[in-house]
N, C-alpha and C. Protein backbone atom coordinates (compact mmCIF):
# COMPACT_ATOMS: atom_id res chain seq x y z
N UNK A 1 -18.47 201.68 129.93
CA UNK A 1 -18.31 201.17 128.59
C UNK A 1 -17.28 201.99 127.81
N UNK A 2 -17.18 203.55 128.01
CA UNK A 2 -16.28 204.01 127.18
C UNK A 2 -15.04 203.51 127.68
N UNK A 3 -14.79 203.40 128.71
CA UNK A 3 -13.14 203.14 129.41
C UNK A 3 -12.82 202.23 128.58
N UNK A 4 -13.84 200.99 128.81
CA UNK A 4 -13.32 199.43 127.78
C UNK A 4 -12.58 200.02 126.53
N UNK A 5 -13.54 200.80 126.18
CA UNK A 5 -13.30 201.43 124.43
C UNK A 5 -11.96 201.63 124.38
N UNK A 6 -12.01 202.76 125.29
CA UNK A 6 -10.36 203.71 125.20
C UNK A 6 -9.30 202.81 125.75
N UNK A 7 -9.53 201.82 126.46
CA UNK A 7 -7.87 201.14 126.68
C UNK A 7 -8.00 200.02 125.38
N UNK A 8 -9.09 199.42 125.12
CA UNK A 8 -9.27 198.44 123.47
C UNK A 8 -8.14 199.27 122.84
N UNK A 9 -8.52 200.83 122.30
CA UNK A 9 -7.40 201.51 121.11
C UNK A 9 -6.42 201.96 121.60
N UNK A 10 -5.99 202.07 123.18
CA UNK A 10 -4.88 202.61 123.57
C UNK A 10 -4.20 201.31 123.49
N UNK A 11 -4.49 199.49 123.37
CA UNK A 11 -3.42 198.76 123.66
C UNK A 11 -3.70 198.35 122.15
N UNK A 12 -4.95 198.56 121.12
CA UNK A 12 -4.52 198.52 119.85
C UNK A 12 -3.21 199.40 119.12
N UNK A 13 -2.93 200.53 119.70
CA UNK A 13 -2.36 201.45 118.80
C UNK A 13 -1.16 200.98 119.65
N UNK A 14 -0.89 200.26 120.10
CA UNK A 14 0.54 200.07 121.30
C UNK A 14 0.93 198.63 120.17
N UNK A 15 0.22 197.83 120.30
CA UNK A 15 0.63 196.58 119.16
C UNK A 15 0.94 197.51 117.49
N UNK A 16 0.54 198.76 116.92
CA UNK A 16 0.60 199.09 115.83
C UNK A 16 2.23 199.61 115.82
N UNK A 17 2.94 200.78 116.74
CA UNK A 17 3.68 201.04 116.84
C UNK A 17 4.95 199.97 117.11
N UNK A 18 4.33 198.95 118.22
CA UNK A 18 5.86 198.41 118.31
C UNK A 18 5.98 197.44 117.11
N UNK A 19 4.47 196.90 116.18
CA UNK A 19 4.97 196.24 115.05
C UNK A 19 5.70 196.83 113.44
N UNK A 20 5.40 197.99 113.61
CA UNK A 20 6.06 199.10 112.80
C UNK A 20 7.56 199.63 113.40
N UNK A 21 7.95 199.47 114.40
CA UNK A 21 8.92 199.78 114.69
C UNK A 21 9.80 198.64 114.45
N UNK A 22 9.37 197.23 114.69
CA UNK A 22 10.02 196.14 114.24
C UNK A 22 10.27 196.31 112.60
N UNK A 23 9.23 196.91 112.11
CA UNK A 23 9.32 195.93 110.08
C UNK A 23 10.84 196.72 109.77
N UNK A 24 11.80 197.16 110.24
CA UNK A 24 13.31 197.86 108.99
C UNK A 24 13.49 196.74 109.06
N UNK A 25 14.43 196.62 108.21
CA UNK A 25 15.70 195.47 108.20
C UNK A 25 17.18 195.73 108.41
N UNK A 26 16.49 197.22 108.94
CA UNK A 26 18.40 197.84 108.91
C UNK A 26 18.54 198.41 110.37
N UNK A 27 19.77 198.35 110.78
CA UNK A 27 19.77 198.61 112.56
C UNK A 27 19.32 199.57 112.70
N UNK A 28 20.11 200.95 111.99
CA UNK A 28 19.68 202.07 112.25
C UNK A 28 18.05 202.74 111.64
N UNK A 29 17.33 201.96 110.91
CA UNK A 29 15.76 202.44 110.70
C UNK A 29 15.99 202.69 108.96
N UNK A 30 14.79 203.45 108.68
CA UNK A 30 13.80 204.03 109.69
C UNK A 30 12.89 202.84 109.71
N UNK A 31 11.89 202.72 110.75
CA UNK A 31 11.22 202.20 110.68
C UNK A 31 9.68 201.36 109.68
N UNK A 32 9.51 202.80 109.05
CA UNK A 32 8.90 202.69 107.99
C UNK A 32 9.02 203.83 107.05
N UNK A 33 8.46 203.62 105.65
CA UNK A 33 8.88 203.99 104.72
C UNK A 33 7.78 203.66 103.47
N UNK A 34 6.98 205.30 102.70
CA UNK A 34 6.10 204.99 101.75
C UNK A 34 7.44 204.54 100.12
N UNK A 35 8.79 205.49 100.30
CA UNK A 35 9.29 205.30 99.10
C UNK A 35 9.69 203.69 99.00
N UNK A 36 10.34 203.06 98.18
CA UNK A 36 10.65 201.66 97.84
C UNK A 36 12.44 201.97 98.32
N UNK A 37 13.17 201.04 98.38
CA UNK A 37 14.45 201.07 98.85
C UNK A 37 15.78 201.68 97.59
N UNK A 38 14.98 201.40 96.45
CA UNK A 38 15.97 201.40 95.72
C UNK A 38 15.71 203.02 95.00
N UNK A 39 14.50 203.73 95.11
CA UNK A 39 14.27 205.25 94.88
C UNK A 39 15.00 205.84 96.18
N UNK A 40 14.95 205.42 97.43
CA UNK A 40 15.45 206.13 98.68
C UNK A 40 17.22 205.84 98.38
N UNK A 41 17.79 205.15 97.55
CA UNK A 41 19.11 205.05 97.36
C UNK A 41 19.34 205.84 95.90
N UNK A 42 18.28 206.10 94.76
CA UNK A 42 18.38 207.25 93.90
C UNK A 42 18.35 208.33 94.01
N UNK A 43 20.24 208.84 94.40
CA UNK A 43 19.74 210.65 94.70
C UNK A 43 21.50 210.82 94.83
N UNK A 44 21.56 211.78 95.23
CA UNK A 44 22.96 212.08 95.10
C UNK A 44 23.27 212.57 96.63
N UNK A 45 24.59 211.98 96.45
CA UNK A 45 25.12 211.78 98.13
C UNK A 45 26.50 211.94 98.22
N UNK A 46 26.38 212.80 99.46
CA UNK A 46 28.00 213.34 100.08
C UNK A 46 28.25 212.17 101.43
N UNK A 47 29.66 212.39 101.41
CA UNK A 47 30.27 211.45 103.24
C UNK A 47 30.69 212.21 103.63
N UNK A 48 29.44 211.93 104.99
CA UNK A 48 29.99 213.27 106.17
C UNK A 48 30.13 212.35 107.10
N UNK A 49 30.71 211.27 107.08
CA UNK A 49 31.25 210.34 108.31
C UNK A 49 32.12 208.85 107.10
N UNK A 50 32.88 208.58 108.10
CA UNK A 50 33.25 207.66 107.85
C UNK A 50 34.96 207.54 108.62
N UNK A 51 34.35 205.85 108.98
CA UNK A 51 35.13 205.59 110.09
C UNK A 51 35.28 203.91 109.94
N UNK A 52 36.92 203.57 110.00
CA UNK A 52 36.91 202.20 110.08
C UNK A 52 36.76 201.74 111.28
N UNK A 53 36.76 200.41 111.47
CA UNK A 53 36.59 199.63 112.13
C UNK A 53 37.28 198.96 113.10
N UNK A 54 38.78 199.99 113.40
CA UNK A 54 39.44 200.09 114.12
C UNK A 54 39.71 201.74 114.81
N UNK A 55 38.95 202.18 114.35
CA UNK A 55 38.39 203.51 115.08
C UNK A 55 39.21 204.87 113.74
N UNK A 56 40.07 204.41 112.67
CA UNK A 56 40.78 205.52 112.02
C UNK A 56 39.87 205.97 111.34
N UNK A 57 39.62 207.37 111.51
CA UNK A 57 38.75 208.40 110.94
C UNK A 57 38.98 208.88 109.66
N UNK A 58 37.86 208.27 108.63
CA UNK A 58 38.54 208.90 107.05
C UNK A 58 37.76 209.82 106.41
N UNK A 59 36.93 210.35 107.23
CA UNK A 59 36.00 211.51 106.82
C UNK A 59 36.73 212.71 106.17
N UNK A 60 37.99 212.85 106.53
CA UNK A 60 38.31 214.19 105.92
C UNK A 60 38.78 213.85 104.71
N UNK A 61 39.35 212.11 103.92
CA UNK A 61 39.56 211.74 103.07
C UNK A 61 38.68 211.56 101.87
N UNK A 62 37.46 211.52 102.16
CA UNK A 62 36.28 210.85 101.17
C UNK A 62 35.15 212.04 101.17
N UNK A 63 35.44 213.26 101.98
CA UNK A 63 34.11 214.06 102.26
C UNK A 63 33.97 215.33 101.06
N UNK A 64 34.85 215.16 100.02
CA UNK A 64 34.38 215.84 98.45
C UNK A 64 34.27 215.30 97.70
N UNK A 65 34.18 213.81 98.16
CA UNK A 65 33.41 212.31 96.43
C UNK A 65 31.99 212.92 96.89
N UNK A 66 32.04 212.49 95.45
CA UNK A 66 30.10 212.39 95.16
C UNK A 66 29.86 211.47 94.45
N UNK A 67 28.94 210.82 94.85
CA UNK A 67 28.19 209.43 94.57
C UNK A 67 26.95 209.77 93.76
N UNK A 68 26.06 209.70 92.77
CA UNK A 68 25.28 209.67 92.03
C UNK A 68 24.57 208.42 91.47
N UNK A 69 23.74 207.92 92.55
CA UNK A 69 23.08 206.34 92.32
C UNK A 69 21.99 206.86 91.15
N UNK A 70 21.53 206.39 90.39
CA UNK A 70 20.33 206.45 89.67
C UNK A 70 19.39 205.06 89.44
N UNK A 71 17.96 205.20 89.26
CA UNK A 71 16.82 204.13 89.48
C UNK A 71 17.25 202.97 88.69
N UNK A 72 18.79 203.09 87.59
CA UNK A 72 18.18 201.84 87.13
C UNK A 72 19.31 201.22 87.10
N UNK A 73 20.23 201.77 88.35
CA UNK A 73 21.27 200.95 88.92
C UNK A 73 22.54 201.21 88.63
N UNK A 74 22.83 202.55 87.57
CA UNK A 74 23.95 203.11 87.44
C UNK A 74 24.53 203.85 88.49
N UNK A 75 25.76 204.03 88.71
CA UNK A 75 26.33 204.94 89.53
C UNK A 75 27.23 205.84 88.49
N UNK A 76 26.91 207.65 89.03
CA UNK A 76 28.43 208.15 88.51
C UNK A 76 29.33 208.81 90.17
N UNK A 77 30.49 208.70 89.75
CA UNK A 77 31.43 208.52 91.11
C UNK A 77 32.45 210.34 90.81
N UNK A 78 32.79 210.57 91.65
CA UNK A 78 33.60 211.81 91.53
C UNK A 78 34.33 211.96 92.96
N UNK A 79 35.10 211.13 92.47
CA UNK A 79 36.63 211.13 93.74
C UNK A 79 37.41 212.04 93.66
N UNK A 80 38.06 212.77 95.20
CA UNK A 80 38.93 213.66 94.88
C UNK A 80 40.15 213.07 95.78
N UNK A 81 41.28 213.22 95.03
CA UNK A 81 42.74 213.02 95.64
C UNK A 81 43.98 213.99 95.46
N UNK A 82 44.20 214.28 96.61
CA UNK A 82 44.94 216.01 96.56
C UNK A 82 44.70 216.80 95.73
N UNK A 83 44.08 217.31 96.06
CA UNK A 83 42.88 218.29 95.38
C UNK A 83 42.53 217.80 94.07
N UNK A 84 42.89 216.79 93.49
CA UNK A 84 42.32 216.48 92.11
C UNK A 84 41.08 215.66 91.83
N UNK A 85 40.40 216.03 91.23
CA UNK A 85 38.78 215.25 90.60
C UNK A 85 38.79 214.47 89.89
N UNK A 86 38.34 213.00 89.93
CA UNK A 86 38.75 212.00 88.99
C UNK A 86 37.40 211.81 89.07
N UNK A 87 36.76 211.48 87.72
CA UNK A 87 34.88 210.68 87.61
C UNK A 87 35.06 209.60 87.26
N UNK A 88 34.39 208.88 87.27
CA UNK A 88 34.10 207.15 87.08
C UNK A 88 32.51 206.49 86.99
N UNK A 89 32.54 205.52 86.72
CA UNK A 89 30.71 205.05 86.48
C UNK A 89 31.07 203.60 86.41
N UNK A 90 29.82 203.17 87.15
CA UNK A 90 29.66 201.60 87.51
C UNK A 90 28.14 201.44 87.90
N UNK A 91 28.46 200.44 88.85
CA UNK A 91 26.45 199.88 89.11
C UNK A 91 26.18 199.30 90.62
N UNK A 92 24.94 199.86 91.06
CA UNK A 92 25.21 199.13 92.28
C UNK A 92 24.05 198.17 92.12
N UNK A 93 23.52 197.60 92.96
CA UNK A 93 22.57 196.69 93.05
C UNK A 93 22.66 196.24 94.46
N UNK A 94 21.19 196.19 95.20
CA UNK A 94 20.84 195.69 96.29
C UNK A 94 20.99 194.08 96.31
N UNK A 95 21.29 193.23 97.37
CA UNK A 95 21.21 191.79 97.31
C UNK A 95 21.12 191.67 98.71
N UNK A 96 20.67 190.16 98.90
CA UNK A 96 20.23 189.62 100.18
C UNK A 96 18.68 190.03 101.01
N UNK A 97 17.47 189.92 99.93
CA UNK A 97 16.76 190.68 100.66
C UNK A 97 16.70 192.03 100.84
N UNK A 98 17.77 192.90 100.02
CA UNK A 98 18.06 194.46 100.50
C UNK A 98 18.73 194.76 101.59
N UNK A 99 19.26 193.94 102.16
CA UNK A 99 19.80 194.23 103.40
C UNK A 99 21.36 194.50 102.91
N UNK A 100 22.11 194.17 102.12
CA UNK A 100 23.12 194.36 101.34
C UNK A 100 23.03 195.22 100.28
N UNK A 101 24.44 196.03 100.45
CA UNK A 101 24.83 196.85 98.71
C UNK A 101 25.45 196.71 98.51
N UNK A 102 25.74 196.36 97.21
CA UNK A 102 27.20 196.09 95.74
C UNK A 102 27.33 197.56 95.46
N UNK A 103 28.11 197.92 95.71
CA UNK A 103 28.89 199.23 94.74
C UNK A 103 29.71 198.75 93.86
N UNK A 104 30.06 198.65 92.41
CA UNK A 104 30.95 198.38 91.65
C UNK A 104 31.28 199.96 90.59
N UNK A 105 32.56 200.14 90.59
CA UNK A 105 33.02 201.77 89.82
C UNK A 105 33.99 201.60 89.36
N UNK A 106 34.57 202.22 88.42
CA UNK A 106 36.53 202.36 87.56
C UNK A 106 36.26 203.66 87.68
N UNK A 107 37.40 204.06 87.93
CA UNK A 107 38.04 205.57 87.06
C UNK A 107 39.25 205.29 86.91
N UNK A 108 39.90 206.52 85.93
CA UNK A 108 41.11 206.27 85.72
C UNK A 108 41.57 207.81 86.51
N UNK A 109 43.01 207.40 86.77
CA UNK A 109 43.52 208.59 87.83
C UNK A 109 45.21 208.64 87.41
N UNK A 110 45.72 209.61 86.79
CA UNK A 110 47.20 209.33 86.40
C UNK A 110 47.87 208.06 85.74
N UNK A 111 47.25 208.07 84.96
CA UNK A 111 46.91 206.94 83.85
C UNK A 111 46.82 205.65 84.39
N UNK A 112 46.22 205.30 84.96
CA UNK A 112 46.06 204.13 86.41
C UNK A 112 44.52 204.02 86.18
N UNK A 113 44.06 202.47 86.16
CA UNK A 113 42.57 202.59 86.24
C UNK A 113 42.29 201.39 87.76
N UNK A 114 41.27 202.72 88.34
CA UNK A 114 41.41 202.19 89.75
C UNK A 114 39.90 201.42 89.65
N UNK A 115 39.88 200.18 90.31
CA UNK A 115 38.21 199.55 90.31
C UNK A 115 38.13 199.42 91.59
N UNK A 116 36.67 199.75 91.86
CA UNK A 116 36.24 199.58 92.99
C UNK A 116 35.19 198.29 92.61
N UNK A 117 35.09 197.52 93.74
CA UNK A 117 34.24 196.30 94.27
C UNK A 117 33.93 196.00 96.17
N UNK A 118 32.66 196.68 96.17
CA UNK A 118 32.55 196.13 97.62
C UNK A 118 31.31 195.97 97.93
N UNK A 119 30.97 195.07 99.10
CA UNK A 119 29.68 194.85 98.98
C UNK A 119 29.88 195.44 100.88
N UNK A 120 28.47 196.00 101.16
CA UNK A 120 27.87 196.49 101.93
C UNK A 120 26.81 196.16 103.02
N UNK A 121 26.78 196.37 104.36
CA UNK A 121 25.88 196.00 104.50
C UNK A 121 25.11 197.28 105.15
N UNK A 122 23.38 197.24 104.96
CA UNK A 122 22.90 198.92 104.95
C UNK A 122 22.42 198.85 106.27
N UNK A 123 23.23 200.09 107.02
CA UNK A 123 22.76 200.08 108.55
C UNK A 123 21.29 201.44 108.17
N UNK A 124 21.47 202.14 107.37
CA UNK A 124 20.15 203.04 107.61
C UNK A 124 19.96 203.31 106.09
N UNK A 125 18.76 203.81 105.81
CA UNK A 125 18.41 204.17 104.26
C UNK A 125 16.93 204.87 104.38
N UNK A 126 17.22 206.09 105.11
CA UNK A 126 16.33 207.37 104.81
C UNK A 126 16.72 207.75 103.39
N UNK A 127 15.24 209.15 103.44
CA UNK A 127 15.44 209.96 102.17
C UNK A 127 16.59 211.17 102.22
N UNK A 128 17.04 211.10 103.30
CA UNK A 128 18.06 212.07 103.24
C UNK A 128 19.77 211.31 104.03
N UNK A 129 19.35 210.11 104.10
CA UNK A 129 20.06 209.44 104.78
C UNK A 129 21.01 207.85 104.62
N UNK A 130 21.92 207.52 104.08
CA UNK A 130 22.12 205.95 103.65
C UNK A 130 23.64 206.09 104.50
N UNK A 131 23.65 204.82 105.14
CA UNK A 131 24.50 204.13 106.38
C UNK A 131 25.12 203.18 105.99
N UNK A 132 25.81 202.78 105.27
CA UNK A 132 26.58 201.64 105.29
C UNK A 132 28.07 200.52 105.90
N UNK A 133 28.06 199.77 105.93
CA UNK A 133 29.12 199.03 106.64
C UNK A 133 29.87 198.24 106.09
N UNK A 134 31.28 198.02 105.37
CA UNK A 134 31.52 197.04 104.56
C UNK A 134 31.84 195.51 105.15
N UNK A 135 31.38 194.75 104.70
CA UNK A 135 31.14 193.39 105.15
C UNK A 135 32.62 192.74 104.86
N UNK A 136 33.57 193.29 103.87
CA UNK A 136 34.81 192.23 103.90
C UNK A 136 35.99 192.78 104.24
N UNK A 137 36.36 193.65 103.77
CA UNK A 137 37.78 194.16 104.68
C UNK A 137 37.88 194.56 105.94
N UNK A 138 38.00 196.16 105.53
CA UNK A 138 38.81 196.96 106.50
C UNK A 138 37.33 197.76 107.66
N UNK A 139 36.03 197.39 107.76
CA UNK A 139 34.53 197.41 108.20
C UNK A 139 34.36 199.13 108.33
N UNK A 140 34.77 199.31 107.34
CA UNK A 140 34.64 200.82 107.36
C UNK A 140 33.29 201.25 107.03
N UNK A 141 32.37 201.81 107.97
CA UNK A 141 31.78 202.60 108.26
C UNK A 141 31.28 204.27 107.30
N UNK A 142 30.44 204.01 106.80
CA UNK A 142 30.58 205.31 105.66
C UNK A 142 28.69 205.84 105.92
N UNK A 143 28.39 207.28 106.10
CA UNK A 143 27.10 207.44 106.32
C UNK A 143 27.25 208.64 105.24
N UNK A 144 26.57 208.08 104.01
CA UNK A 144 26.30 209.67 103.38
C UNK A 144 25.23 210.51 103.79
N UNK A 145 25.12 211.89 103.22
CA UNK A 145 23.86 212.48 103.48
C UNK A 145 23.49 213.23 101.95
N UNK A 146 22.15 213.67 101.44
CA UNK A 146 21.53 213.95 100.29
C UNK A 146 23.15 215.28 99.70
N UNK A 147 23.21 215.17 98.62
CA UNK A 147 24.42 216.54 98.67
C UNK A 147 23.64 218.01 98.51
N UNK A 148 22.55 217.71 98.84
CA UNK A 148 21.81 218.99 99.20
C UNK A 148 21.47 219.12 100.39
N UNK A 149 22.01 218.67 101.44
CA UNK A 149 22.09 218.38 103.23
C UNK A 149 23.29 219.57 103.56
């Protein structure tokens, strides 16, 4: 009688895992998650990767912006271009189910006001972790990490 028992919860806990491993909606995970999607995207974030979609590597281009999402959908932005610091502020917002991100930002840079518009699609969104892919141009590839990573 105990055997019955122990394979009952060894093929219960086998259906628990692989149905938890199914629920992300994002390729790269995580699988599950107590925070909500849009607190796990409130935090401040560095790019320590990023790579288009024809393999050109722009990590060494984008890896001293800082991104600053906050809960109620503001962004502040801090781009650097030869060695100079330009800030900016815009909004992002999740769409499609969450499976998509809008980044929208301006700054001005040598009296030039540059706008950003792109929408995203989220390959991972840990607490120390957000993956994204852009869905219309150039499929560049961007993985920040917390800027306390």
């Amino acid at each position: 009688m105990k055997l019955k028992s122990t394979s009952t919860i060894a093929m219960l806990a086998a259906v628990i895992a692989f149905t938890l491993s199914a629920c992300s909606p994002y390729e790269e995970g995580p699988g599950i998650s107590l925070r909500s999607k849009s607190s796990r995207i409130s935090n401040t974030w560095k790019i320590n990767y990023a790579v288009e979609a024809d393999g050109d590597d722009r990590t060494d281009d984008l890896d001293d912006d800082t991104y600053i999402f906050s809960d109620d959908g503001g962004v502040s932005v801090t781009v650097t271009a030869g060695g100079t610091s330009f800030s900016g502020t815009g909004n992002w917002t999740l769409l499609n189910d969450d499976e998509d991100f809008r980044l929208e930002y301006s700054y001005s840079a040598l009296g030039f006001t540059i706008e950003f518009d792109e929408t995203f699609e989220i390959l991972r969104l840990a607490n120390d972790e957000f993956w994204i892919r852009d869905v219309d141009d150039d499929g560049i590839e961007i993985r920040f990490v917390t800027a306390d990573s």
